[in-house]
PDB file of N, CA and C in Angstrom:
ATOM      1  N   UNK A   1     -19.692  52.168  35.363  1.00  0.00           N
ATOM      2  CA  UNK A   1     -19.404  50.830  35.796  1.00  0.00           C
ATOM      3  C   UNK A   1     -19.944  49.799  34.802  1.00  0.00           C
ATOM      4  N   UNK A   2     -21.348  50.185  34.044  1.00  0.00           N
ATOM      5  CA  UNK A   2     -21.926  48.931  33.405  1.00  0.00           C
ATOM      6  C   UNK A   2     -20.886  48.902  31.907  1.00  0.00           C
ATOM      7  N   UNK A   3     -20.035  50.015  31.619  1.00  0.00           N
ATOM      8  CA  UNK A   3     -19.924  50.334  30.532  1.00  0.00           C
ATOM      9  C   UNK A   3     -18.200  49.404  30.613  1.00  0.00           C
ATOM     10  N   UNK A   4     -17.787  49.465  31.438  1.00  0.00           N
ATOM     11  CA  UNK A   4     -16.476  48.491  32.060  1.00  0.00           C
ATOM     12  C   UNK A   4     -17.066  46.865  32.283  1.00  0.00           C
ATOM     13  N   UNK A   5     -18.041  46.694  32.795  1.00  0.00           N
ATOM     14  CA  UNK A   5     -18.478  45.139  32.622  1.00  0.00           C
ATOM     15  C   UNK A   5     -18.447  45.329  31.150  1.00  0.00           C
ATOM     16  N   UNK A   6     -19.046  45.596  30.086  1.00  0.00           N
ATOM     17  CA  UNK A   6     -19.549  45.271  29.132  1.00  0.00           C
ATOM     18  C   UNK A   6     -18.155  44.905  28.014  1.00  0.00           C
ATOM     19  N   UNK A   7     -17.328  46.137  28.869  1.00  0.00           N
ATOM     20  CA  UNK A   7     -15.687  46.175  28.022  1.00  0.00           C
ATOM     21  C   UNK A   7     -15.310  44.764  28.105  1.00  0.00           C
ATOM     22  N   UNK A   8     -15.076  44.448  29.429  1.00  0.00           N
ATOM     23  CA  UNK A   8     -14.852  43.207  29.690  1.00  0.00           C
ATOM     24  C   UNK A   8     -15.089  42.299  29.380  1.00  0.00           C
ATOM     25  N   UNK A   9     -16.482  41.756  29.028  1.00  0.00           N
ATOM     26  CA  UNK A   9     -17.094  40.728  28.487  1.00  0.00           C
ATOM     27  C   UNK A   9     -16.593  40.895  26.949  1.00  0.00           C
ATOM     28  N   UNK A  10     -16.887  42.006  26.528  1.00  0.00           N
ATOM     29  CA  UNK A  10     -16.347  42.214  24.916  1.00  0.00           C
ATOM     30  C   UNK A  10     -14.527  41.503  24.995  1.00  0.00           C
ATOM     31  N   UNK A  11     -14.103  41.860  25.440  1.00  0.00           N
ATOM     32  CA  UNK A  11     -12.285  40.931  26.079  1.00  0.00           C
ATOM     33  C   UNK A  11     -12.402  39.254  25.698  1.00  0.00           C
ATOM     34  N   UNK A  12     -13.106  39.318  26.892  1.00  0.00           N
ATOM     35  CA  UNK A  12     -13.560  37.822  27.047  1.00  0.00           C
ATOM     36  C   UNK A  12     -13.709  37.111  25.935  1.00  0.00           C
ATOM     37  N   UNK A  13     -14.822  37.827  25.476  1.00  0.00           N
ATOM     38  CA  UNK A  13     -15.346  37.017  24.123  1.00  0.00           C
ATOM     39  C   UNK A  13     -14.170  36.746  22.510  1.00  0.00           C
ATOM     40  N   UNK A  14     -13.844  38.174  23.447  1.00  0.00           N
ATOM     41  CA  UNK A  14     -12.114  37.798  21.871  1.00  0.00           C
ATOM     42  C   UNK A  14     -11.124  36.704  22.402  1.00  0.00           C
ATOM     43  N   UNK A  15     -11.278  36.713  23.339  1.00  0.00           N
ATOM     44  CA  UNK A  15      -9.936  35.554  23.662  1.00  0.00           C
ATOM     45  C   UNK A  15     -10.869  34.257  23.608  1.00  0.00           C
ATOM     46  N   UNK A  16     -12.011  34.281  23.560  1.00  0.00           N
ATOM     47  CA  UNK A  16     -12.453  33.050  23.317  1.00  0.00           C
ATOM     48  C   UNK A  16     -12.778  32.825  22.230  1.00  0.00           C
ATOM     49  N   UNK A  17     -12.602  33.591  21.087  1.00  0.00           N
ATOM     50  CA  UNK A  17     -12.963  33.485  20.129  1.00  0.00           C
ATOM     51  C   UNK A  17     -11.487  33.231  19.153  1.00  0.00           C
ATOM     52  N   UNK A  18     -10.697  34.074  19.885  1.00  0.00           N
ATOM     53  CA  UNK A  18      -9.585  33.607  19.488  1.00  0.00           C
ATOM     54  C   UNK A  18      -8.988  32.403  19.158  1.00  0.00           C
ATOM     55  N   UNK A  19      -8.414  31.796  20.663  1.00  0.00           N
ATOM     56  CA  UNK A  19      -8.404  30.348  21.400  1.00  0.00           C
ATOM     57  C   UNK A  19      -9.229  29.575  20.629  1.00  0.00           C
ATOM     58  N   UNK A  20     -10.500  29.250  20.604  1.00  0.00           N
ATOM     59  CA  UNK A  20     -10.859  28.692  19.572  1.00  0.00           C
ATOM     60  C   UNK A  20     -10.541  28.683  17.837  1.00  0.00           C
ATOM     61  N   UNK A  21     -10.622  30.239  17.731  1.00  0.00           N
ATOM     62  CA  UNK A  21      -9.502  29.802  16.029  1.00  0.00           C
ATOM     63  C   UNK A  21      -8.675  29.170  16.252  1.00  0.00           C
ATOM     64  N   UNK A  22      -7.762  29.222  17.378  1.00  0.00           N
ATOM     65  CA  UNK A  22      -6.457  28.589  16.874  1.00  0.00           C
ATOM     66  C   UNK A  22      -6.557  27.220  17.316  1.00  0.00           C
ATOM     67  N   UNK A  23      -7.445  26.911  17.911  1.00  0.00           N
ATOM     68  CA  UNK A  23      -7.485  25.292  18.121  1.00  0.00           C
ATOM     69  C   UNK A  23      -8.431  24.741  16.989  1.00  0.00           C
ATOM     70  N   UNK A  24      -8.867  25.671  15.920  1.00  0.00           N
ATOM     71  CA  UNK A  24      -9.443  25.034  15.043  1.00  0.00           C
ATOM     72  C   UNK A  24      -8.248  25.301  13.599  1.00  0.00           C
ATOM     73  N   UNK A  25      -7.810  25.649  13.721  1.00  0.00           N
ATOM     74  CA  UNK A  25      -6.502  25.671  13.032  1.00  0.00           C
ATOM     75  C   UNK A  25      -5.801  24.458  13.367  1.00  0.00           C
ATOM     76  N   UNK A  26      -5.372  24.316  14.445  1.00  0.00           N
ATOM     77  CA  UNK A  26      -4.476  23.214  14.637  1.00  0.00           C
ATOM     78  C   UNK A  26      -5.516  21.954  14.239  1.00  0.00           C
ATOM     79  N   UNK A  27      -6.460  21.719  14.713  1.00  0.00           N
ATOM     80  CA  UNK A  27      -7.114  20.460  14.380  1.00  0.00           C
ATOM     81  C   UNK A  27      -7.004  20.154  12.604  1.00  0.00           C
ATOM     82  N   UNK A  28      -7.446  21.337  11.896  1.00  0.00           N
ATOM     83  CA  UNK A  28      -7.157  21.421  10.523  1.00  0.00           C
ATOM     84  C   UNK A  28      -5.659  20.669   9.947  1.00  0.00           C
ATOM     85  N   UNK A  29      -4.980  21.359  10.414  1.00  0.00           N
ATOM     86  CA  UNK A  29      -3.679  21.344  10.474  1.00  0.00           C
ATOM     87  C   UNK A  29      -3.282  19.498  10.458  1.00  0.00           C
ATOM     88  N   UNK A  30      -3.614  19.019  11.817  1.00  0.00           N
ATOM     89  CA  UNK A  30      -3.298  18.008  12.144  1.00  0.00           C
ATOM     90  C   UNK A  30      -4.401  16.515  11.144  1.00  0.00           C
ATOM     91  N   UNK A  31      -5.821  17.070  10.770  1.00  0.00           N
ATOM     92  CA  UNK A  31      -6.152  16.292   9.691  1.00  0.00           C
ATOM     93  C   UNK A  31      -5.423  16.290   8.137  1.00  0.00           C
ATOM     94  N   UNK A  32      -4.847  17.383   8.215  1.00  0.00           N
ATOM     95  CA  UNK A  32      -4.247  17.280   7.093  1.00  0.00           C
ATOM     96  C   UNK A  32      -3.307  16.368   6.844  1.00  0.00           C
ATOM     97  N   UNK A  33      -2.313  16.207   8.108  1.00  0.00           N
ATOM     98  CA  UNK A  33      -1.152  15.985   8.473  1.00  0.00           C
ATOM     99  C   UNK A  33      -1.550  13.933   8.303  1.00  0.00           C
ATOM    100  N   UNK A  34      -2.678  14.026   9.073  1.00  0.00           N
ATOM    101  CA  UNK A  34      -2.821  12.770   8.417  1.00  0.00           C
ATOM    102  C   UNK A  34      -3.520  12.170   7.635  1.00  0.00           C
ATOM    103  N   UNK A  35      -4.206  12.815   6.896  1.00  0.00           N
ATOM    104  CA  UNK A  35      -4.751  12.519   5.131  1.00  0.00           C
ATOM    105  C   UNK A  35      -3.601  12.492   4.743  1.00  0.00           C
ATOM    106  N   UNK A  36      -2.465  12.903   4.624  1.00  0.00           N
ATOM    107  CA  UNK A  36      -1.444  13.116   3.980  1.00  0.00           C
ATOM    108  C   UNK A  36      -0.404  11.392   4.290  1.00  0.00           C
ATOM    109  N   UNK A  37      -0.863  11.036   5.223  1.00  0.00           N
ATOM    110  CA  UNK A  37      -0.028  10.069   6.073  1.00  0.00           C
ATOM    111  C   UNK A  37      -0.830   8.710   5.448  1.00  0.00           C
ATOM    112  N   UNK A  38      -1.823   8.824   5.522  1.00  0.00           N
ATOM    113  CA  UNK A  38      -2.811   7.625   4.599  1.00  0.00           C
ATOM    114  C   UNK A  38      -2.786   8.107   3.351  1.00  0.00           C
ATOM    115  N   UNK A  39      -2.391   8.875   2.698  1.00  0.00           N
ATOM    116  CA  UNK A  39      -2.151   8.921   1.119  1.00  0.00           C
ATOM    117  C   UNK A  39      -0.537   8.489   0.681  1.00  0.00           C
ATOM    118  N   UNK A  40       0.197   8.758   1.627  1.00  0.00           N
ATOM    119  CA  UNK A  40       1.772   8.244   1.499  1.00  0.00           C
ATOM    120  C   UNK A  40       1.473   6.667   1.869  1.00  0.00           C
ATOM    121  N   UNK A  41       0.694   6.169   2.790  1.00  0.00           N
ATOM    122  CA  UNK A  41       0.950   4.673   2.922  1.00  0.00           C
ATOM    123  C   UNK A  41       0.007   3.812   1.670  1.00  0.00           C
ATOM    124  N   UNK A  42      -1.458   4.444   1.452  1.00  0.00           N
ATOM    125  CA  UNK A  42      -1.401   3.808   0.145  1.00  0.00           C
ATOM    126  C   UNK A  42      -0.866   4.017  -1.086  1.00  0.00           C
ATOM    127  N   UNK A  43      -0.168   4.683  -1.394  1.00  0.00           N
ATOM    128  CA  UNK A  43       0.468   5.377  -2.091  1.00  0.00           C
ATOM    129  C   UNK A  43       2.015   4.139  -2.777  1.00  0.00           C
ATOM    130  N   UNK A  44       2.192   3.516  -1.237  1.00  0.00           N
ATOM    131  CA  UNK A  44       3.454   2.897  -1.227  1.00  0.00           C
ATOM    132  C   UNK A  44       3.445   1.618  -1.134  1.00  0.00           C
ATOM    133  N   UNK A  45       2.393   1.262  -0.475  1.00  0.00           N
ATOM    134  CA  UNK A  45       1.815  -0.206   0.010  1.00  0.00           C
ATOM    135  C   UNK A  45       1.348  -0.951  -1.448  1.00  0.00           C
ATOM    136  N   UNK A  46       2.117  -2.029  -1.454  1.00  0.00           N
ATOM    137  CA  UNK A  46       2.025  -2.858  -2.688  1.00  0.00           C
ATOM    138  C   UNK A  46       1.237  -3.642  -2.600  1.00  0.00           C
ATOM    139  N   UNK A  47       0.622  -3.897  -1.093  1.00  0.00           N
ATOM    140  CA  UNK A  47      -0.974  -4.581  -0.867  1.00  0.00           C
ATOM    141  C   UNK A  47      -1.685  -3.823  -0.845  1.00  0.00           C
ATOM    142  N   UNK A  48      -2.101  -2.796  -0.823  1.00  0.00           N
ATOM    143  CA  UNK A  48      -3.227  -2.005  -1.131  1.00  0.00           C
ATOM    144  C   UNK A  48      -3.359  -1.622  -2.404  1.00  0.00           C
ATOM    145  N   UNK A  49      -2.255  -1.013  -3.457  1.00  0.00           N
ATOM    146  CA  UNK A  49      -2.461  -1.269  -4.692  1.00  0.00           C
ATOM    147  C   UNK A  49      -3.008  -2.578  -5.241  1.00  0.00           C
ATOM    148  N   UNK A  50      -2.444  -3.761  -5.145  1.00  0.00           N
ATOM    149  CA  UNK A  50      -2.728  -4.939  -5.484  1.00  0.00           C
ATOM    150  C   UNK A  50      -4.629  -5.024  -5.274  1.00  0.00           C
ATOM    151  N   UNK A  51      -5.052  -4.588  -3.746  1.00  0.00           N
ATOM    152  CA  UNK A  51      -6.247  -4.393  -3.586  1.00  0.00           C
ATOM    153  C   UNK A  51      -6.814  -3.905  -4.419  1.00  0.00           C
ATOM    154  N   UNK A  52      -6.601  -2.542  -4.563  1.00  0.00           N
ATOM    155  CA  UNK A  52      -7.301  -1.383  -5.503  1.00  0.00           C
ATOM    156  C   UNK A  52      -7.497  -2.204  -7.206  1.00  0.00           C
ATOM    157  N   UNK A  53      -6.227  -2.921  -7.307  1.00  0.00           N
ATOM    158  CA  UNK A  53      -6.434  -3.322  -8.662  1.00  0.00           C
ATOM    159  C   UNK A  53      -7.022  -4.864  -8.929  1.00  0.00           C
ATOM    160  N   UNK A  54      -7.443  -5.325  -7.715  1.00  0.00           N
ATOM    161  CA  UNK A  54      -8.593  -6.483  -7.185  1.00  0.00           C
ATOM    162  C   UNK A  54      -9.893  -5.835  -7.456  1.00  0.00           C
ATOM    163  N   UNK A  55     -10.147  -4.683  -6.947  1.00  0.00           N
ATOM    164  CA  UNK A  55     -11.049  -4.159  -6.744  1.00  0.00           C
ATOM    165  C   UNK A  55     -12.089  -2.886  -8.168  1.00  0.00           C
ATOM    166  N   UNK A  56     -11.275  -3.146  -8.450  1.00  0.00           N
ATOM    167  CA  UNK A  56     -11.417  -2.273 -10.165  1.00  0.00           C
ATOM    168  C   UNK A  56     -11.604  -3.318 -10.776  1.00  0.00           C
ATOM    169  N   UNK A  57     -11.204  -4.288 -11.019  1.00  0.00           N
ATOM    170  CA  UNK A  57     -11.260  -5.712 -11.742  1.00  0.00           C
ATOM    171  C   UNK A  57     -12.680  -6.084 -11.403  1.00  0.00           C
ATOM    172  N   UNK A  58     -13.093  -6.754  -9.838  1.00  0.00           N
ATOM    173  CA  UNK A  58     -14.078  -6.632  -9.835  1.00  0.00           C
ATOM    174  C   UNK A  58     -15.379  -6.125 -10.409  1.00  0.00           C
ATOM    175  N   UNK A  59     -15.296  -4.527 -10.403  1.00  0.00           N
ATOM    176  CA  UNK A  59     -15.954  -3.710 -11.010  1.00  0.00           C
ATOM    177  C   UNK A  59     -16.097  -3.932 -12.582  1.00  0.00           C
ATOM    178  N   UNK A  60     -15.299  -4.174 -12.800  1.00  0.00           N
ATOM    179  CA  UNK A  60     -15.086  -4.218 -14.291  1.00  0.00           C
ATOM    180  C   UNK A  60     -15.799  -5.567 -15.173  1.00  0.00           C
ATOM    181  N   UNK A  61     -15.591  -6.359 -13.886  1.00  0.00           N
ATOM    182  CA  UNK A  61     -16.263  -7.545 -14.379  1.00  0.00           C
ATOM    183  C   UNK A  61     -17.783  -7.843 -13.881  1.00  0.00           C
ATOM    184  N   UNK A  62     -18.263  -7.176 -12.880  1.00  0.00           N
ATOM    185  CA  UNK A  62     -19.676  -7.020 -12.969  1.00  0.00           C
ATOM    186  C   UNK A  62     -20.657  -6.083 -13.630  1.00  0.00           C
ATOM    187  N   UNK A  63     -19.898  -4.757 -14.253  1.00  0.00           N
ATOM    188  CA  UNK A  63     -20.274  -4.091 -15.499  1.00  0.00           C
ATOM    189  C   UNK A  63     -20.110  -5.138 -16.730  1.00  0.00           C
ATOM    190  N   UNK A  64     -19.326  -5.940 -16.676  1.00  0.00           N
ATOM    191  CA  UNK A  64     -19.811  -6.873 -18.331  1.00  0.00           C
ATOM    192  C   UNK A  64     -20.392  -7.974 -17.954  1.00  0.00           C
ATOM    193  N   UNK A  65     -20.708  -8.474 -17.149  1.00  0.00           N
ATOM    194  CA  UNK A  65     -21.454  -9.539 -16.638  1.00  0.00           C
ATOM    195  C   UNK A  65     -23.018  -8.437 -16.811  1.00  0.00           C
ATOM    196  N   UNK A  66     -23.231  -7.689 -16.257  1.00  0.00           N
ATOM    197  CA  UNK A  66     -24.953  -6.755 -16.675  1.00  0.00           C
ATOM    198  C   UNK A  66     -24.984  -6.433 -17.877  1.00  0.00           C
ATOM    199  N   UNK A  67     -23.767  -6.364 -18.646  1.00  0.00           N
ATOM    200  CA  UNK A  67     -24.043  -5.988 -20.099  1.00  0.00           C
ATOM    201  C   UNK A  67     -24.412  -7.532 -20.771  1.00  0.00           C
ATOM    202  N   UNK A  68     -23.527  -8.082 -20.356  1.00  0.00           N
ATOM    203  CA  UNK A  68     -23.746  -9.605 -21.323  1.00  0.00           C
ATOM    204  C   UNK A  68     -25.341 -10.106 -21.024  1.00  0.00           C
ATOM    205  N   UNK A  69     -25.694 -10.042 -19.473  1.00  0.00           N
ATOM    206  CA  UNK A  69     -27.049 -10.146 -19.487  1.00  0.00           C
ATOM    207  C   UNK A  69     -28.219  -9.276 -19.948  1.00  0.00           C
ATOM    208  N   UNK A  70     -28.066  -8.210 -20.383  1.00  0.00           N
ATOM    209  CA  UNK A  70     -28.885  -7.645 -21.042  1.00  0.00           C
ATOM    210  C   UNK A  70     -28.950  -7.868 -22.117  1.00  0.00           C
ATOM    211  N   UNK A  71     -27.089  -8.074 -22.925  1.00  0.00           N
ATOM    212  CA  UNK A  71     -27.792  -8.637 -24.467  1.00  0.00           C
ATOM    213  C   UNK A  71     -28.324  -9.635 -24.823  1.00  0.00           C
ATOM    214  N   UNK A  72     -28.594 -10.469 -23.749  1.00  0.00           N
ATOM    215  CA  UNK A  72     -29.229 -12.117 -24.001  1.00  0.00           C
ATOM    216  C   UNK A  72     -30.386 -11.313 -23.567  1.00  0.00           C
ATOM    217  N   UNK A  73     -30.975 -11.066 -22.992  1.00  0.00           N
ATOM    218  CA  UNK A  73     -32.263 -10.484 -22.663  1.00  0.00           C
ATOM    219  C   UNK A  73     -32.827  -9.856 -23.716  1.00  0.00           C
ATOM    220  N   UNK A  74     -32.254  -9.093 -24.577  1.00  0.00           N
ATOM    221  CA  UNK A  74     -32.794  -8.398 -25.918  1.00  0.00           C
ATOM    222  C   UNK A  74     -33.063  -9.043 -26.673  1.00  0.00           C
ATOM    223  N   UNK A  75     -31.700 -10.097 -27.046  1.00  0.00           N
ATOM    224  CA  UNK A  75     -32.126 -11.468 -27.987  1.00  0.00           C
ATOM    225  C   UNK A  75     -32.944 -12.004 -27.746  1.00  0.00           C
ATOM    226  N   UNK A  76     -33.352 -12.013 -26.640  1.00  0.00           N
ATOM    227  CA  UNK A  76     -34.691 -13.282 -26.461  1.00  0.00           C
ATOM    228  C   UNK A  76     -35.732 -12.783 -26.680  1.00  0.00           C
ATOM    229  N   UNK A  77     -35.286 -11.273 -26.070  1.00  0.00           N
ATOM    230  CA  UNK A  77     -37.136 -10.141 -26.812  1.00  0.00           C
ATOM    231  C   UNK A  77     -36.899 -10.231 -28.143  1.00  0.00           C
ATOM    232  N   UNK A  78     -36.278 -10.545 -28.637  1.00  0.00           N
ATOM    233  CA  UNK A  78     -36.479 -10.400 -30.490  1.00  0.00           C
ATOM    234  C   UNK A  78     -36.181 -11.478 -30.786  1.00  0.00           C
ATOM    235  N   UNK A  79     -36.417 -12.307 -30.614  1.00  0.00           N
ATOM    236  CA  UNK A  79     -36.579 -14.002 -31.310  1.00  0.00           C
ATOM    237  C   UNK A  79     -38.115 -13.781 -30.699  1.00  0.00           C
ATOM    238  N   UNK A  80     -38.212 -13.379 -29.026  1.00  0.00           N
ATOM    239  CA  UNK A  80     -39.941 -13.694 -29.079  1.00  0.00           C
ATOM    240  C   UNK A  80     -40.541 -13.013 -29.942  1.00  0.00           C
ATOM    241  N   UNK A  81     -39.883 -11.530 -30.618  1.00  0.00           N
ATOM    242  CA  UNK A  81     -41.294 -10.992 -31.047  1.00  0.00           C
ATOM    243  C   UNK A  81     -41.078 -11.554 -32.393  1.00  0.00           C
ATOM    244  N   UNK A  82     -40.575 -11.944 -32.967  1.00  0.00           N
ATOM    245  CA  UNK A  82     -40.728 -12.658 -34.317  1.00  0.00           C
ATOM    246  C   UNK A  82     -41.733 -13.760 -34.868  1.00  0.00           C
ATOM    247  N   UNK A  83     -42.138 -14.189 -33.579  1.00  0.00           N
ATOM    248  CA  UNK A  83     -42.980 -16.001 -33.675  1.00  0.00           C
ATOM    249  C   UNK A  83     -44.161 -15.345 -33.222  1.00  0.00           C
TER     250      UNK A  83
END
């Protein structure tokens, strides 16, 4: 008898183990489905490009804005150390 409970529970545990793969499959499945759905809309969207290329610009211009201030910063260390 204990050896038939135990079968059983061993059952159990596959169909739940199962059932869960496949609902972790589908969840997979369905993030994909929409990563894929937000990569087609920015992809296409001429305001979000426009953004992106707002946004790189940005970048671009506060990397030479820290460069330009550092080279005035150097210049001024080497005019001070001269005097």
């Amino acid at each position: 008898m204990a050896g038939l409970e135990q079968s059983s529970a061993s059952v159990d545990m596959m169909r739940m183990e199962e059932q869960l793969a496949r609902e972790l499959a589908r969840m997979r499945i369905q993030d994909d489905r929409k990563r894929k759905e937000v990569e087609k809309i920015c992809t296409e969207s001429a305001e979000i490009k426009e953004l992106q290329a707002r946004i790189k610009a940005a970048y671009l211009n506060k990397e030479r804005g820290s460069q330009i201030t550092e080279n005035q910063y150097r210049r001024q260390i080497e005019i001070v150390s001269h005097f």
